[in-house]
Protein backbone atom coordinates (compact mmCIF):
# COMPACT_ATOMS: atom_id res chain seq x y z
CA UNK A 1 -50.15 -96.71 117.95
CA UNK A 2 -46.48 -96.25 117.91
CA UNK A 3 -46.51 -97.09 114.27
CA UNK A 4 -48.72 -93.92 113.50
CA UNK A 5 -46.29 -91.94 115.87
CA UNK A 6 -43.31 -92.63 113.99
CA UNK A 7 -44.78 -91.42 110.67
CA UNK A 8 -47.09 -88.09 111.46
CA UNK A 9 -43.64 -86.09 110.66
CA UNK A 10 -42.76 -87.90 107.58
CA UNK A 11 -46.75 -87.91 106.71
CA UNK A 12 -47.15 -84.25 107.61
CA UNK A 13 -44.47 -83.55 105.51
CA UNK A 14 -46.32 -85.42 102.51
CA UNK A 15 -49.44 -83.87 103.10
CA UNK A 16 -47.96 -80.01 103.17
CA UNK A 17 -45.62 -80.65 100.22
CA UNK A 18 -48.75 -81.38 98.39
CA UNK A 19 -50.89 -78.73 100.13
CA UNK A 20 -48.14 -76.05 98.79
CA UNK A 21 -48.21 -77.81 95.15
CA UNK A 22 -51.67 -77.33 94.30
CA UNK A 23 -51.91 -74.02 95.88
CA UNK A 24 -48.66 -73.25 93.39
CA UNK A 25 -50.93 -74.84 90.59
CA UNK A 26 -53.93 -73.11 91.22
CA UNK A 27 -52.06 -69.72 91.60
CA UNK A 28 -49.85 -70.31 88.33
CA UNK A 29 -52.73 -71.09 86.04
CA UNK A 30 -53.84 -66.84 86.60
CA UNK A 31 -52.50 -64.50 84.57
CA UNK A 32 -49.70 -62.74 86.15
CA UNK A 33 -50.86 -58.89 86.50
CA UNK A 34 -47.89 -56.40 85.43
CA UNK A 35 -48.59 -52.54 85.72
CA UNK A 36 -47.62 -50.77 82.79
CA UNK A 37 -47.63 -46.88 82.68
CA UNK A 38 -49.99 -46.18 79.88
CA UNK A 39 -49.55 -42.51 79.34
CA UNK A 40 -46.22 -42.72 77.37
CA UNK A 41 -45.07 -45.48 74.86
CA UNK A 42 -42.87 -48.42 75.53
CA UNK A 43 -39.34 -47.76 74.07
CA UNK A 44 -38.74 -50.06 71.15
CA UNK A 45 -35.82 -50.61 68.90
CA UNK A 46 -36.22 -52.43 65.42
CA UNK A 47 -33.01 -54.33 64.22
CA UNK A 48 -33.49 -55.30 60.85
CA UNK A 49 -35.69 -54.11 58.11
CA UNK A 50 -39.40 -53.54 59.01
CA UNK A 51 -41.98 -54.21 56.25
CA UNK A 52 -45.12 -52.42 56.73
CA UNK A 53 -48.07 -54.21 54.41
CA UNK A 54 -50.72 -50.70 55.83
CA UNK A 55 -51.33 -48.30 57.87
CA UNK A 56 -54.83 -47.62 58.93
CA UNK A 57 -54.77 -44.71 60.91
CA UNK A 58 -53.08 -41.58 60.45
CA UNK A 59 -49.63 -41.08 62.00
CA UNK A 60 -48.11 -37.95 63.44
CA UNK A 61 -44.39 -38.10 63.02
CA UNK A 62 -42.51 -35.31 65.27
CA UNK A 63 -38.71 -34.65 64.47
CA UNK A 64 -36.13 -32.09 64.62
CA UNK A 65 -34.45 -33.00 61.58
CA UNK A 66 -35.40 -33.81 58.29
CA UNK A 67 -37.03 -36.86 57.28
CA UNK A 68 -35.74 -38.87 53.92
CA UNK A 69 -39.15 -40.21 52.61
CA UNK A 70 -39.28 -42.86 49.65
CA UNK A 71 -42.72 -43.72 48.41
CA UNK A 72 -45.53 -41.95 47.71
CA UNK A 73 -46.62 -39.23 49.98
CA UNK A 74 -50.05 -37.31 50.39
CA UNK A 75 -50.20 -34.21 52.43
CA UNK A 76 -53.53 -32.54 53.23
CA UNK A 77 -52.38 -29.38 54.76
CA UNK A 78 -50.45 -26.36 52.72
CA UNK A 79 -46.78 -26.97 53.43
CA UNK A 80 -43.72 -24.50 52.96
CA UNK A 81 -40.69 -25.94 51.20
CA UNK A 82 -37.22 -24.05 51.21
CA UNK A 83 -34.72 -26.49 49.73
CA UNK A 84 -30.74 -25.10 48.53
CA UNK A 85 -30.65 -27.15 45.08
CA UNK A 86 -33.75 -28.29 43.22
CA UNK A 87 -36.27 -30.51 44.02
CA UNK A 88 -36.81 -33.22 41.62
CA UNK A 89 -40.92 -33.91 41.15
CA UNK A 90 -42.09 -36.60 39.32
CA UNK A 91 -45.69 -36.53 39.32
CA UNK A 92 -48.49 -38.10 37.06
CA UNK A 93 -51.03 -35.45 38.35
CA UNK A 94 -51.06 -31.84 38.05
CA UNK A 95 -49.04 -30.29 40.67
CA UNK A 96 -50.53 -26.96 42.20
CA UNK A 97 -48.19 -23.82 42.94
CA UNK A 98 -49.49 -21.33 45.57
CA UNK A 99 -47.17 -18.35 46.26
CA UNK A 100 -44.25 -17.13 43.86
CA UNK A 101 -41.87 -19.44 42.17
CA UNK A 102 -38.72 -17.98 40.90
CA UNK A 103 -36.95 -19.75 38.11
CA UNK A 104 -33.37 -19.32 37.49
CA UNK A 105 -32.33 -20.81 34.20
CA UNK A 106 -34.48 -23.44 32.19
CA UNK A 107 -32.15 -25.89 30.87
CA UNK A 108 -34.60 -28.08 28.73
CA UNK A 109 -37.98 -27.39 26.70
CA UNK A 110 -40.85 -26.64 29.37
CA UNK A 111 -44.38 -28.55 27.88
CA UNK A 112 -47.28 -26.30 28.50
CA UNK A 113 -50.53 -28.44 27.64
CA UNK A 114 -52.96 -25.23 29.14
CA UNK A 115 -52.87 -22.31 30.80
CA UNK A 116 -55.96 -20.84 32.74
CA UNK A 117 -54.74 -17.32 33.82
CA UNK A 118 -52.58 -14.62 32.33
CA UNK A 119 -48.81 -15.51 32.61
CA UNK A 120 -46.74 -12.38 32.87
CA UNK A 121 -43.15 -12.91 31.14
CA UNK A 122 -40.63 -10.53 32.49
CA UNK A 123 -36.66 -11.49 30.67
CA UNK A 124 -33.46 -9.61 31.90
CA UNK A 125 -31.25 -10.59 29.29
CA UNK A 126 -30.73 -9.77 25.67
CA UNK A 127 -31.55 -13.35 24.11
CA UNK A 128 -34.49 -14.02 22.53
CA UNK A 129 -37.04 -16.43 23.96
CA UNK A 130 -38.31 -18.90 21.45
CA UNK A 131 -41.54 -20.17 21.43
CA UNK A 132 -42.71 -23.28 19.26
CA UNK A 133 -46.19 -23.64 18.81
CA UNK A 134 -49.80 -21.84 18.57
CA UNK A 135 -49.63 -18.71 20.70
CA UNK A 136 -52.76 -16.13 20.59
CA UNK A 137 -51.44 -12.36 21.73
CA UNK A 138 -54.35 -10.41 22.55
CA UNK A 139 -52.40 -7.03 23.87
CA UNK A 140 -48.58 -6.22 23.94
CA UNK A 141 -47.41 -3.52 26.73
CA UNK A 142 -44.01 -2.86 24.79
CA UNK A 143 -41.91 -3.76 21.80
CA UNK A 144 -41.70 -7.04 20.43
CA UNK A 145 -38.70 -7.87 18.38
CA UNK A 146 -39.65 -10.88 15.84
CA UNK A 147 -36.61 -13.08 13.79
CA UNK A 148 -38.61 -15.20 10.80
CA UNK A 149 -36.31 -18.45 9.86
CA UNK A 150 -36.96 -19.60 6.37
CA UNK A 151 -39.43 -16.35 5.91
CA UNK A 152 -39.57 -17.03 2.10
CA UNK A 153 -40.65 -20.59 2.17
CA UNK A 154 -43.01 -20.23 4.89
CA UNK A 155 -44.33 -17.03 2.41
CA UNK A 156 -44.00 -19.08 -0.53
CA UNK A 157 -47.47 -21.00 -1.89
CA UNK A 158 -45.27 -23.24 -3.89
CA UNK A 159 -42.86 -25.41 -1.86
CA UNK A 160 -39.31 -23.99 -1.88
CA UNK A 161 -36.43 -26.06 -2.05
């Protein structure tokens, strides 16, 4: 009897330490719940380069300044462009011009391959505007001034030297 006297503290001790270690188990293996708010994004910032390998759904991008894209781009909606020097467009497809376009100065050949409506040319300086290739003139509003290079071989049925 005085045996089991002396150890009920030390044995009570025991049997809570292991009372409190299997409630800890049993309470550890649950997932621990964390509220997040859900109505606004958690802020993120990417060191390093991020590769993206797709994107399946569409992404709305919201800035106050502008945005240096690399790649190709598709855009669905019409979309005004105001740029201070020229924008270089590479494009294998035809690219479609709604509104006026205003050229200053043509500093290389321009390749027309068709042209579905009339084209109105309107030239504020003296020089001439030269034109290689087939062109069909149905009306002319004013005068026409025409220079013939080589007019006497291109008369000539006999080749000219």
């Amino acid at each position: 009897m005085q045996l089991l006297m002396a150890c009920r503290w030390p044995l009570a001790l025991v049997l809570s330490t292991w009372a409190a270690a299997t409630a800890a188990i049993v309470v550890l293996k649950q997932p621990i719940p964390i509220a997040l708010p859900l109505d606004r994004p958690l802020p993120v910032q990417v060191k390093g380069a991020l590769h993206i390998q797709g994107i399946d759904q569409t992404v709305a991008v919201r800035t106050d300044s502008p945005l240096a894209v690399a790649g190709k781009v598709n855009v669905g909606e019409a979309v005004s462009v105001q740029a201070a020097s020229p924008l270089p467009v590479l494009s294998s497809q035809p690219l479609e011009v709604d509104g006026a376009v205003a050229v200053k100065q043509i500093t290389q050949p321009v390749v027309v391959e068709g042209i579905n409506k009339e084209i109105a040319v309107e030239i504020n300086n003296e020089e001439p505007l030269q034109v290689s290739g087939n062109v069909a003139v149905e009306e002319v509003g004013g005068r026409i001034n025409v220079t013939l290079r080589n007019a006497v071989q291109s008369l000539s049925p006999i080749p000219l030297p």
